[in-house]
C-alpha atoms as a PDB file:
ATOM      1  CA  UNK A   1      29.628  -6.871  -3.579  1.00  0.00           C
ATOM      2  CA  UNK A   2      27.803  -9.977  -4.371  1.00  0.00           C
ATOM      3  CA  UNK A   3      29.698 -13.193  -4.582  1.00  0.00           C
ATOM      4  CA  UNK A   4      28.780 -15.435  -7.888  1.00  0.00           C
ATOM      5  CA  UNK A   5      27.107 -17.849  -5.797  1.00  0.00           C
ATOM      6  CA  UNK A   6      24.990 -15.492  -3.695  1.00  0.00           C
ATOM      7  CA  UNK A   7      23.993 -13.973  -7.236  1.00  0.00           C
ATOM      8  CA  UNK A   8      22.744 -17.365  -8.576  1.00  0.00           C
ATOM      9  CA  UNK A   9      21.028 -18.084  -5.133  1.00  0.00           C
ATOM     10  CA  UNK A  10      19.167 -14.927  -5.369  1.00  0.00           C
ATOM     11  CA  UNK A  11      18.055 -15.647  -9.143  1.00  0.00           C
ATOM     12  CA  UNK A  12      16.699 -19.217  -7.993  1.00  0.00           C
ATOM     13  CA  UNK A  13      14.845 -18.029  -5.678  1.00  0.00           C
ATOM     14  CA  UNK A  14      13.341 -15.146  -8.082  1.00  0.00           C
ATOM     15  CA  UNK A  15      12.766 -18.026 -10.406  1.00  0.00           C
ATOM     16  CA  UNK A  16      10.905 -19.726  -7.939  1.00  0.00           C
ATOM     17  CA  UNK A  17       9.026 -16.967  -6.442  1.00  0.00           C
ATOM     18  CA  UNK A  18       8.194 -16.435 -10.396  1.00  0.00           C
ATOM     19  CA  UNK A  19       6.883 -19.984 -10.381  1.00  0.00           C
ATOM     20  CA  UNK A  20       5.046 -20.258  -7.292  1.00  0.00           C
ATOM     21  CA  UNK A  21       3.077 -17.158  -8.200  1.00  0.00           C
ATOM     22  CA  UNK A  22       0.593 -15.507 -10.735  1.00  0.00           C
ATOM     23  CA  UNK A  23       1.701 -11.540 -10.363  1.00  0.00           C
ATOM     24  CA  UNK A  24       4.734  -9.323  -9.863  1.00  0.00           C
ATOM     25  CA  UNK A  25       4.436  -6.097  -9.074  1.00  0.00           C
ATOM     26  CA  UNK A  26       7.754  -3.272  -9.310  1.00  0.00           C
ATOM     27  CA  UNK A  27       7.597  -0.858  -6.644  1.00  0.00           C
ATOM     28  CA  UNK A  28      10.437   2.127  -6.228  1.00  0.00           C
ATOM     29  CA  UNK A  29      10.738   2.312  -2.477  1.00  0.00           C
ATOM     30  CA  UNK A  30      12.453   4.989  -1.976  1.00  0.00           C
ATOM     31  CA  UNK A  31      12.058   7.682   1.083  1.00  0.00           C
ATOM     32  CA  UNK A  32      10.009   5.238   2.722  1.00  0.00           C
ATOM     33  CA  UNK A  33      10.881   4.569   6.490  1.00  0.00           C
ATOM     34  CA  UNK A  34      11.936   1.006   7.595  1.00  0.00           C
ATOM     35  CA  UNK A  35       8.728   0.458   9.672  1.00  0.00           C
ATOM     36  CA  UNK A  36       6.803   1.106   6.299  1.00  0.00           C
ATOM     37  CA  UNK A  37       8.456  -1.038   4.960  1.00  0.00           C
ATOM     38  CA  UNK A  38       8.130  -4.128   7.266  1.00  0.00           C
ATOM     39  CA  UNK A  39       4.247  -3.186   7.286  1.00  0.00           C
ATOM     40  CA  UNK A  40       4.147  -3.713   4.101  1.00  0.00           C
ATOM     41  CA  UNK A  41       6.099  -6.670   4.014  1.00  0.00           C
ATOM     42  CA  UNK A  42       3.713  -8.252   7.004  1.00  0.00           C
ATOM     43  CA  UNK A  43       1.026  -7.759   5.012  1.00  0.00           C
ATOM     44  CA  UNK A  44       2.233  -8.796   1.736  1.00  0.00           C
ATOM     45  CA  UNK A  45       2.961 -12.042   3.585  1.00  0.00           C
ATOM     46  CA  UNK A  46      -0.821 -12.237   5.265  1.00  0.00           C
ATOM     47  CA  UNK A  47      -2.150 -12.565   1.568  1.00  0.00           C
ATOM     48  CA  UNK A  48       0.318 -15.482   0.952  1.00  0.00           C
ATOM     49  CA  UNK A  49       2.351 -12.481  -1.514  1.00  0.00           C
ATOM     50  CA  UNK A  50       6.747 -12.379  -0.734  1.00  0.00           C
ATOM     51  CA  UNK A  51       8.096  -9.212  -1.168  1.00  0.00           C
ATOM     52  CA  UNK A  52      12.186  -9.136  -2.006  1.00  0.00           C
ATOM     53  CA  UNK A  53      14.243  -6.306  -2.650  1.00  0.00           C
ATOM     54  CA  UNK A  54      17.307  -7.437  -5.141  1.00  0.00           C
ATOM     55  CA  UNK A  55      19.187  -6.352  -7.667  1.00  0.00           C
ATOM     56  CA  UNK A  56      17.384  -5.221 -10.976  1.00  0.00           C
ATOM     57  CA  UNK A  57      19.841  -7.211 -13.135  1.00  0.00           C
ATOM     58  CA  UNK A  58      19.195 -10.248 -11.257  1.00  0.00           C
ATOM     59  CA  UNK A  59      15.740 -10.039 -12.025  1.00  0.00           C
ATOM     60  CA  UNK A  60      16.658  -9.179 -15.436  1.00  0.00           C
ATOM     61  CA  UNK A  61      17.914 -12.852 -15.828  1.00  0.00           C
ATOM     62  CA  UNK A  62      15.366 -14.829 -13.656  1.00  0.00           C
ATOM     63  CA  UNK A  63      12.743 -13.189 -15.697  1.00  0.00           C
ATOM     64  CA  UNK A  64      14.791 -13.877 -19.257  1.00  0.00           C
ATOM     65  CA  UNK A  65      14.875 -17.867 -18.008  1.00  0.00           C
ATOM     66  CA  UNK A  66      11.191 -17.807 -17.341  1.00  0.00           C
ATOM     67  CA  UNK A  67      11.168 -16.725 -21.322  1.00  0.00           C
ATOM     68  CA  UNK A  68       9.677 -13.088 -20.350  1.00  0.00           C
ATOM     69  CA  UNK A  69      11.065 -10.364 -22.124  1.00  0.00           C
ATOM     70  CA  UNK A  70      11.624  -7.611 -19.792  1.00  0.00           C
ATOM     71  CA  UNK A  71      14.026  -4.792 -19.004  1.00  0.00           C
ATOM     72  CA  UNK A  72      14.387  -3.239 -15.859  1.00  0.00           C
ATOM     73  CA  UNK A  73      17.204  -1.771 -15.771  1.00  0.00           C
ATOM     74  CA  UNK A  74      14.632   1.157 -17.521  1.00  0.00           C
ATOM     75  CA  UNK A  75      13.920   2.149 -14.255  1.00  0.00           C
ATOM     76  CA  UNK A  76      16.178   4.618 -12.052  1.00  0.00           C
ATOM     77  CA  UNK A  77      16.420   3.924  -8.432  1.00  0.00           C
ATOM     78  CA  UNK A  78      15.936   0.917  -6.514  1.00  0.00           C
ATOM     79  CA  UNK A  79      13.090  -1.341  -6.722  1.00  0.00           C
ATOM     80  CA  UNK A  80      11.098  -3.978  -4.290  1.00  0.00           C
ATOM     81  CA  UNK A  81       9.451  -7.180  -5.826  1.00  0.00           C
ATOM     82  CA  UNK A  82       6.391  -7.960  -4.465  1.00  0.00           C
ATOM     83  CA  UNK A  83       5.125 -11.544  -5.835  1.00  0.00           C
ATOM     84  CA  UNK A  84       1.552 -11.795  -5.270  1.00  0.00           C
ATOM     85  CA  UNK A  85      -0.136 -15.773  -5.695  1.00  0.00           C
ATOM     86  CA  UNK A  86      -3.710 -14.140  -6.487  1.00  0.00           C
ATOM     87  CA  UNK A  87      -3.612 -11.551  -9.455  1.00  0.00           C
ATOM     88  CA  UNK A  88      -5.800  -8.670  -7.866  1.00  0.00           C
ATOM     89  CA  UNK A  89      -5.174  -9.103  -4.095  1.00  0.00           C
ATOM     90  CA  UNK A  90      -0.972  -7.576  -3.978  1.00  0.00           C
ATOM     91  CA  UNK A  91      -1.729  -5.262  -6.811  1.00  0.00           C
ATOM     92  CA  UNK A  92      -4.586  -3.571  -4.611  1.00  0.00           C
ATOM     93  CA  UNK A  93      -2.580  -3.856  -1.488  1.00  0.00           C
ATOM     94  CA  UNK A  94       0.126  -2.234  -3.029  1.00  0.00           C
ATOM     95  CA  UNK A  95      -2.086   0.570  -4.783  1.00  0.00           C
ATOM     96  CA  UNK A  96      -4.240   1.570  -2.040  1.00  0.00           C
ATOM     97  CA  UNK A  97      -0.850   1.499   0.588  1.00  0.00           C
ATOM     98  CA  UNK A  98       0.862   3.985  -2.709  1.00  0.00           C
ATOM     99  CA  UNK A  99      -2.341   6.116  -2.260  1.00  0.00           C
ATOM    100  CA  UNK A 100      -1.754   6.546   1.546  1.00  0.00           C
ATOM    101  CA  UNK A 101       2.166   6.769   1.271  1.00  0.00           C
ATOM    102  CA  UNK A 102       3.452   9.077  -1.658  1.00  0.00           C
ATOM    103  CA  UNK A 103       7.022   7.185  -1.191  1.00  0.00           C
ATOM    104  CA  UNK A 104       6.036   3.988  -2.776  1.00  0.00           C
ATOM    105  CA  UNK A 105       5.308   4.629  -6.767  1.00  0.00           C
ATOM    106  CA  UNK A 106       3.852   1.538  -8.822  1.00  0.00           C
ATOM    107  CA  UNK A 107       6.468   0.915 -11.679  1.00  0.00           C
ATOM    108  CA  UNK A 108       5.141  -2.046 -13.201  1.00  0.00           C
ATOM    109  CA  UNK A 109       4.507  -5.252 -13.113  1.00  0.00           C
ATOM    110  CA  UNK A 110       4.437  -9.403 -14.845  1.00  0.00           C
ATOM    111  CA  UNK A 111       1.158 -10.860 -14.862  1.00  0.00           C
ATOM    112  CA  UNK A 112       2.038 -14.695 -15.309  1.00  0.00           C
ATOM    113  CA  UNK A 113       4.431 -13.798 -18.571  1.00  0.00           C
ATOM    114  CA  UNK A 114       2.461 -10.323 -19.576  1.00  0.00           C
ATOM    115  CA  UNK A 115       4.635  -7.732 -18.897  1.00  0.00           C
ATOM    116  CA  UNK A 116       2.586  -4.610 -17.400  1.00  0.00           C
ATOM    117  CA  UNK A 117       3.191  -0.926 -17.435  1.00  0.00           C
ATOM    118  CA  UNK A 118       2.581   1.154 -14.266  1.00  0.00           C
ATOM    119  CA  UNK A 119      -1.509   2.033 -15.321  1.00  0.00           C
ATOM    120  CA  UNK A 120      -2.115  -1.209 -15.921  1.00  0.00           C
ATOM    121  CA  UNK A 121      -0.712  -2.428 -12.875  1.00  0.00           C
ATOM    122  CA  UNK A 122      -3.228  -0.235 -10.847  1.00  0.00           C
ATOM    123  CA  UNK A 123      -6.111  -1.129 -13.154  1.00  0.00           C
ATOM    124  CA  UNK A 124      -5.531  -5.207 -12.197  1.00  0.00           C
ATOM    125  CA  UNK A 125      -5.609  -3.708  -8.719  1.00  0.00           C
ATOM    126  CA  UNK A 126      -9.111  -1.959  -9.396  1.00  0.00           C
ATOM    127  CA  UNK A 127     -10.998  -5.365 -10.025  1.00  0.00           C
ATOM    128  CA  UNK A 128     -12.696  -6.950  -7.873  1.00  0.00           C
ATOM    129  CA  UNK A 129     -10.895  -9.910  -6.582  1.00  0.00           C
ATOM    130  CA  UNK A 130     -11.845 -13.549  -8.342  1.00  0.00           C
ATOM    131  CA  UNK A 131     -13.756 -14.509  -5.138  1.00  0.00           C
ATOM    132  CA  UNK A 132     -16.177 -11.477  -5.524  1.00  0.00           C
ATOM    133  CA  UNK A 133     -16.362 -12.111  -9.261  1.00  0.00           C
ATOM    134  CA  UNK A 134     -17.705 -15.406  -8.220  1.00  0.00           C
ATOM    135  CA  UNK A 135     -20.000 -14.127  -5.930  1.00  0.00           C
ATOM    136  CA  UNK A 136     -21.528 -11.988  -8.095  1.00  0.00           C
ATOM    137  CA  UNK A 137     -21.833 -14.460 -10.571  1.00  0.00           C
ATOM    138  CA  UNK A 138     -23.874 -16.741  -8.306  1.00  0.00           C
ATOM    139  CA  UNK A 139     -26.419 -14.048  -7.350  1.00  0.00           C
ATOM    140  CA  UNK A 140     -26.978 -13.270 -10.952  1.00  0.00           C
ATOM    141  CA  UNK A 141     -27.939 -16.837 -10.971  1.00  0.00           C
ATOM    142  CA  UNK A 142     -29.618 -17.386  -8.344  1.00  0.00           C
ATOM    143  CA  UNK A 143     -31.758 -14.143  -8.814  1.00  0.00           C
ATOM    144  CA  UNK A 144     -34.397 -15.421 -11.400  1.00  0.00           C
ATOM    145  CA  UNK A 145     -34.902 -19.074  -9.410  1.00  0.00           C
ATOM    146  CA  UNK A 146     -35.342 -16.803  -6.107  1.00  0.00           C
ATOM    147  CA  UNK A 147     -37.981 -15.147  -7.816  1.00  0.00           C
ATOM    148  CA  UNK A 148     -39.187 -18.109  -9.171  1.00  0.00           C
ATOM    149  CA  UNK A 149     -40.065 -19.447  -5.604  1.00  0.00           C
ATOM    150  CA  UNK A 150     -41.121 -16.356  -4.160  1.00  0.00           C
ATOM    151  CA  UNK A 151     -43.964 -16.048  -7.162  1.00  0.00           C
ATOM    152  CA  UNK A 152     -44.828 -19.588  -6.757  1.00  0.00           C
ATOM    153  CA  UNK A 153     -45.191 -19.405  -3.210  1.00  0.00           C
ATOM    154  CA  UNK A 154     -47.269 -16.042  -3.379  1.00  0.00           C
ATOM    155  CA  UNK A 155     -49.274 -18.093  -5.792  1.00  0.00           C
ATOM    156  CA  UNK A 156     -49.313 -21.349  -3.450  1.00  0.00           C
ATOM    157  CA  UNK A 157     -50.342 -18.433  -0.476  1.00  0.00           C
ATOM    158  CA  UNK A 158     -53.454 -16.643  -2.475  1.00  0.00           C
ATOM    159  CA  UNK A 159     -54.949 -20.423  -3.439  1.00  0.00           C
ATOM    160  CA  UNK A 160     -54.667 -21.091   0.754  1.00  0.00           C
ATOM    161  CA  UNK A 161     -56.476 -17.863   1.591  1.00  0.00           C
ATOM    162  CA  UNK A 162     -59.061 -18.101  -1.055  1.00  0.00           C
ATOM    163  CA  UNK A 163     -59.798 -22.027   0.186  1.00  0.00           C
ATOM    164  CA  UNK A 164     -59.955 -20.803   3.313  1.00  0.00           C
ATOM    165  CA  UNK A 165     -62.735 -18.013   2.971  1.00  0.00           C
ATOM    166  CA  UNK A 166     -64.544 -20.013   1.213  1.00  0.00           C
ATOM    167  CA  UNK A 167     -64.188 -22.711   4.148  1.00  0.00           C
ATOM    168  CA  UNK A 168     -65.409 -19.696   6.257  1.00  0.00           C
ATOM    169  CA  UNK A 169     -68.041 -18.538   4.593  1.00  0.00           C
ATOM    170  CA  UNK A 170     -69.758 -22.176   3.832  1.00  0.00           C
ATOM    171  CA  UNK A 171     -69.334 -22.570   7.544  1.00  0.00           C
ATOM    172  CA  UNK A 172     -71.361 -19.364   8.190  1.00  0.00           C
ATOM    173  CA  UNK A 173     -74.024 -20.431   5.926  1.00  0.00           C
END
Protein backbone atom coordinates (compact mmCIF):
# COMPACT_ATOMS: atom_id res chain seq x y z
CA UNK A 1 0.00 0.00 0.00
CA UNK A 2 1.01 3.39 -1.03
CA UNK A 3 1.87 5.91 1.59
CA UNK A 4 0.12 9.57 1.00
CA UNK A 5 3.34 10.98 0.18
CA UNK A 6 4.56 8.36 -2.29
CA UNK A 7 0.97 8.90 -3.93
CA UNK A 8 1.52 12.69 -4.38
CA UNK A 9 5.19 12.01 -5.56
CA UNK A 10 3.95 9.75 -8.18
CA UNK A 11 1.17 12.35 -9.38
CA UNK A 12 4.00 15.14 -9.68
CA UNK A 13 5.87 13.38 -11.58
CA UNK A 14 2.78 12.30 -13.96
CA UNK A 15 2.11 15.98 -13.98
CA UNK A 16 5.38 16.64 -15.13
CA UNK A 17 5.84 13.91 -17.52
CA UNK A 18 2.30 15.46 -18.79
CA UNK A 19 4.11 18.76 -19.15
CA UNK A 20 7.30 17.89 -20.59
CA UNK A 21 5.52 16.01 -23.35
CA UNK A 22 3.05 16.24 -26.38
CA UNK A 23 1.43 12.44 -26.29
CA UNK A 24 0.32 9.72 -23.89
CA UNK A 25 -0.35 6.63 -24.93
CA UNK A 26 -2.42 3.68 -22.47
CA UNK A 27 -1.11 0.37 -23.01
CA UNK A 28 -2.59 -2.93 -21.00
CA UNK A 29 0.57 -4.91 -20.44
CA UNK A 30 -0.49 -7.77 -19.43
CA UNK A 31 1.09 -11.46 -20.24
CA UNK A 32 3.99 -9.74 -21.46
CA UNK A 33 7.43 -11.10 -20.13
CA UNK A 34 9.76 -8.74 -18.12
CA UNK A 35 12.44 -8.64 -20.90
CA UNK A 36 9.56 -7.26 -23.20
CA UNK A 37 9.00 -5.09 -21.17
CA UNK A 38 12.44 -3.45 -20.51
CA UNK A 39 12.79 -3.54 -24.49
CA UNK A 40 10.24 -1.57 -24.72
CA UNK A 41 11.09 0.66 -22.09
CA UNK A 42 14.86 1.06 -23.74
CA UNK A 43 13.41 2.08 -26.62
CA UNK A 44 10.76 4.28 -25.46
CA UNK A 45 13.66 6.08 -23.78
CA UNK A 46 15.95 6.16 -27.24
CA UNK A 47 13.10 8.43 -28.74
CA UNK A 48 13.36 10.78 -25.67
CA UNK A 49 9.49 8.97 -24.68
CA UNK A 50 9.29 7.69 -20.41
CA UNK A 51 7.26 4.91 -19.95
CA UNK A 52 5.71 4.48 -16.10
CA UNK A 53 3.51 1.95 -14.89
CA UNK A 54 1.23 3.53 -11.86
CA UNK A 55 -1.82 3.43 -10.53
CA UNK A 56 -4.88 4.34 -12.83
CA UNK A 57 -6.37 6.62 -10.14
CA UNK A 58 -3.27 8.47 -9.83
CA UNK A 59 -3.38 9.30 -13.28
CA UNK A 60 -6.93 9.99 -12.90
CA UNK A 61 -5.90 13.11 -10.79
CA UNK A 62 -2.64 14.27 -12.56
CA UNK A 63 -4.65 14.30 -15.67
CA UNK A 64 -7.87 16.19 -13.82
CA UNK A 65 -5.04 19.03 -12.62
CA UNK A 66 -3.78 19.35 -16.13
CA UNK A 67 -7.75 20.29 -16.76
CA UNK A 68 -8.20 16.98 -19.04
CA UNK A 69 -11.21 15.20 -18.54
CA UNK A 70 -10.48 11.63 -18.51
CA UNK A 71 -11.48 8.38 -16.85
CA UNK A 72 -9.46 5.49 -16.63
CA UNK A 73 -10.57 3.66 -14.28
CA UNK A 74 -12.89 2.43 -17.65
CA UNK A 75 -10.32 0.18 -18.32
CA UNK A 76 -9.90 -3.41 -16.59
CA UNK A 77 -6.46 -4.56 -15.88
CA UNK A 78 -3.36 -2.78 -15.42
CA UNK A 79 -2.02 -0.20 -17.60
CA UNK A 80 1.66 1.30 -18.65
CA UNK A 81 2.02 5.10 -19.55
CA UNK A 82 4.15 5.70 -22.19
CA UNK A 83 4.75 9.67 -22.61
CA UNK A 84 6.04 10.29 -25.94
CA UNK A 85 7.73 14.24 -26.59
CA UNK A 86 7.01 13.87 -30.52
CA UNK A 87 3.25 13.02 -31.33
CA UNK A 88 3.80 10.19 -34.04
CA UNK A 89 7.18 8.68 -33.01
CA UNK A 90 5.81 6.52 -29.34
CA UNK A 91 2.46 6.00 -30.89
CA UNK A 92 4.20 4.04 -33.89
CA UNK A 93 6.68 2.44 -31.63
CA UNK A 94 4.10 1.26 -29.56
CA UNK A 95 1.76 0.08 -32.55
CA UNK A 96 4.14 -1.67 -34.65
CA UNK A 97 5.83 -3.48 -31.15
CA UNK A 98 1.52 -4.39 -30.40
CA UNK A 99 1.60 -5.84 -34.00
CA UNK A 100 4.64 -8.11 -33.22
CA UNK A 101 3.55 -8.91 -29.52
CA UNK A 102 -0.28 -9.76 -29.12
CA UNK A 103 0.28 -9.02 -25.16
CA UNK A 104 0.47 -5.33 -25.43
CA UNK A 105 -3.18 -3.87 -26.62
CA UNK A 106 -3.35 0.03 -27.41
CA UNK A 107 -6.09 1.42 -24.97
CA UNK A 108 -5.88 4.94 -25.62
CA UNK A 109 -4.28 7.78 -25.41
CA UNK A 110 -3.97 12.19 -24.57
CA UNK A 111 -2.72 14.07 -27.36
CA UNK A 112 -1.60 17.42 -25.57
CA UNK A 113 -5.32 17.74 -23.76
CA UNK A 114 -7.35 15.58 -26.63
CA UNK A 115 -8.30 12.62 -25.14
CA UNK A 116 -7.96 9.60 -27.78
CA UNK A 117 -9.71 6.33 -28.14
CA UNK A 118 -7.72 3.16 -28.99
CA UNK A 119 -8.25 3.66 -33.24
CA UNK A 120 -7.25 6.86 -33.05
CA UNK A 121 -4.30 6.21 -31.14
CA UNK A 122 -3.00 3.84 -33.95
CA UNK A 123 -4.08 6.23 -36.69
CA UNK A 124 -1.57 9.19 -35.02
CA UNK A 125 0.84 6.28 -35.18
CA UNK A 126 0.15 5.74 -39.06
CA UNK A 127 1.45 9.33 -40.06
CA UNK A 128 4.36 10.00 -41.12
CA UNK A 129 6.45 11.61 -38.52
CA UNK A 130 6.67 15.76 -38.66
CA UNK A 131 10.28 15.43 -39.99
CA UNK A 132 9.07 13.45 -43.12
CA UNK A 133 6.10 15.79 -43.45
CA UNK A 134 8.71 18.40 -43.82
CA UNK A 135 10.61 16.65 -46.17
CA UNK A 136 8.06 16.10 -48.37
CA UNK A 137 7.03 19.46 -48.24
CA UNK A 138 10.40 20.74 -49.43
CA UNK A 139 10.55 18.44 -52.49
CA UNK A 140 7.16 19.57 -53.53
CA UNK A 141 8.88 22.84 -53.55
CA UNK A 142 11.75 22.39 -54.81
CA UNK A 143 10.33 20.21 -57.73
CA UNK A 144 9.12 23.03 -60.17
CA UNK A 145 12.57 25.34 -59.56
CA UNK A 146 14.56 21.91 -60.29
CA UNK A 147 12.84 21.77 -63.39
CA UNK A 148 13.17 25.19 -63.91
CA UNK A 149 17.06 24.83 -64.12
CA UNK A 150 17.18 21.69 -65.80
CA UNK A 151 14.95 23.36 -68.87
CA UNK A 152 17.02 26.39 -68.77
CA UNK A 153 20.13 24.63 -68.87
CA UNK A 154 18.91 22.20 -71.74
CA UNK A 155 18.07 25.48 -73.35
CA UNK A 156 21.56 27.19 -72.37
CA UNK A 157 23.09 23.47 -73.85
CA UNK A 158 21.15 23.45 -77.48
CA UNK A 159 22.24 27.44 -78.03
CA UNK A 160 26.16 25.99 -77.24
CA UNK A 161 25.83 23.15 -79.74
CA UNK A 162 24.11 25.09 -82.39
CA UNK A 163 27.05 28.03 -82.00
CA UNK A 164 29.30 25.53 -82.20
CA UNK A 165 28.31 23.80 -85.61
CA UNK A 166 27.98 26.69 -87.00
CA UNK A 167 31.67 27.58 -85.72
CA UNK A 168 32.44 24.21 -87.49
CA UNK A 169 30.98 24.49 -90.46
CA UNK A 170 32.23 28.30 -91.25
CA UNK A 171 35.58 26.82 -90.43
CA UNK A 172 35.13 24.13 -93.15
CA UNK A 173 34.12 26.61 -95.63
Amino acid sequence: MLTKSQKEKIIADLKEALDQNKVLVMADFRGLTVKDMSDLKKEVKELGGKMQVAKKTLLNIALQEKGVEFDTRSFSGPLVFVFGPEETSVPKKLWNFARKNEHLKIEGGVLESKVLNSEEVVMLAKLPSKEELLAKLVGTIQAPVSGFVYVLAGTIGSLVNVVKAISDKKAKA
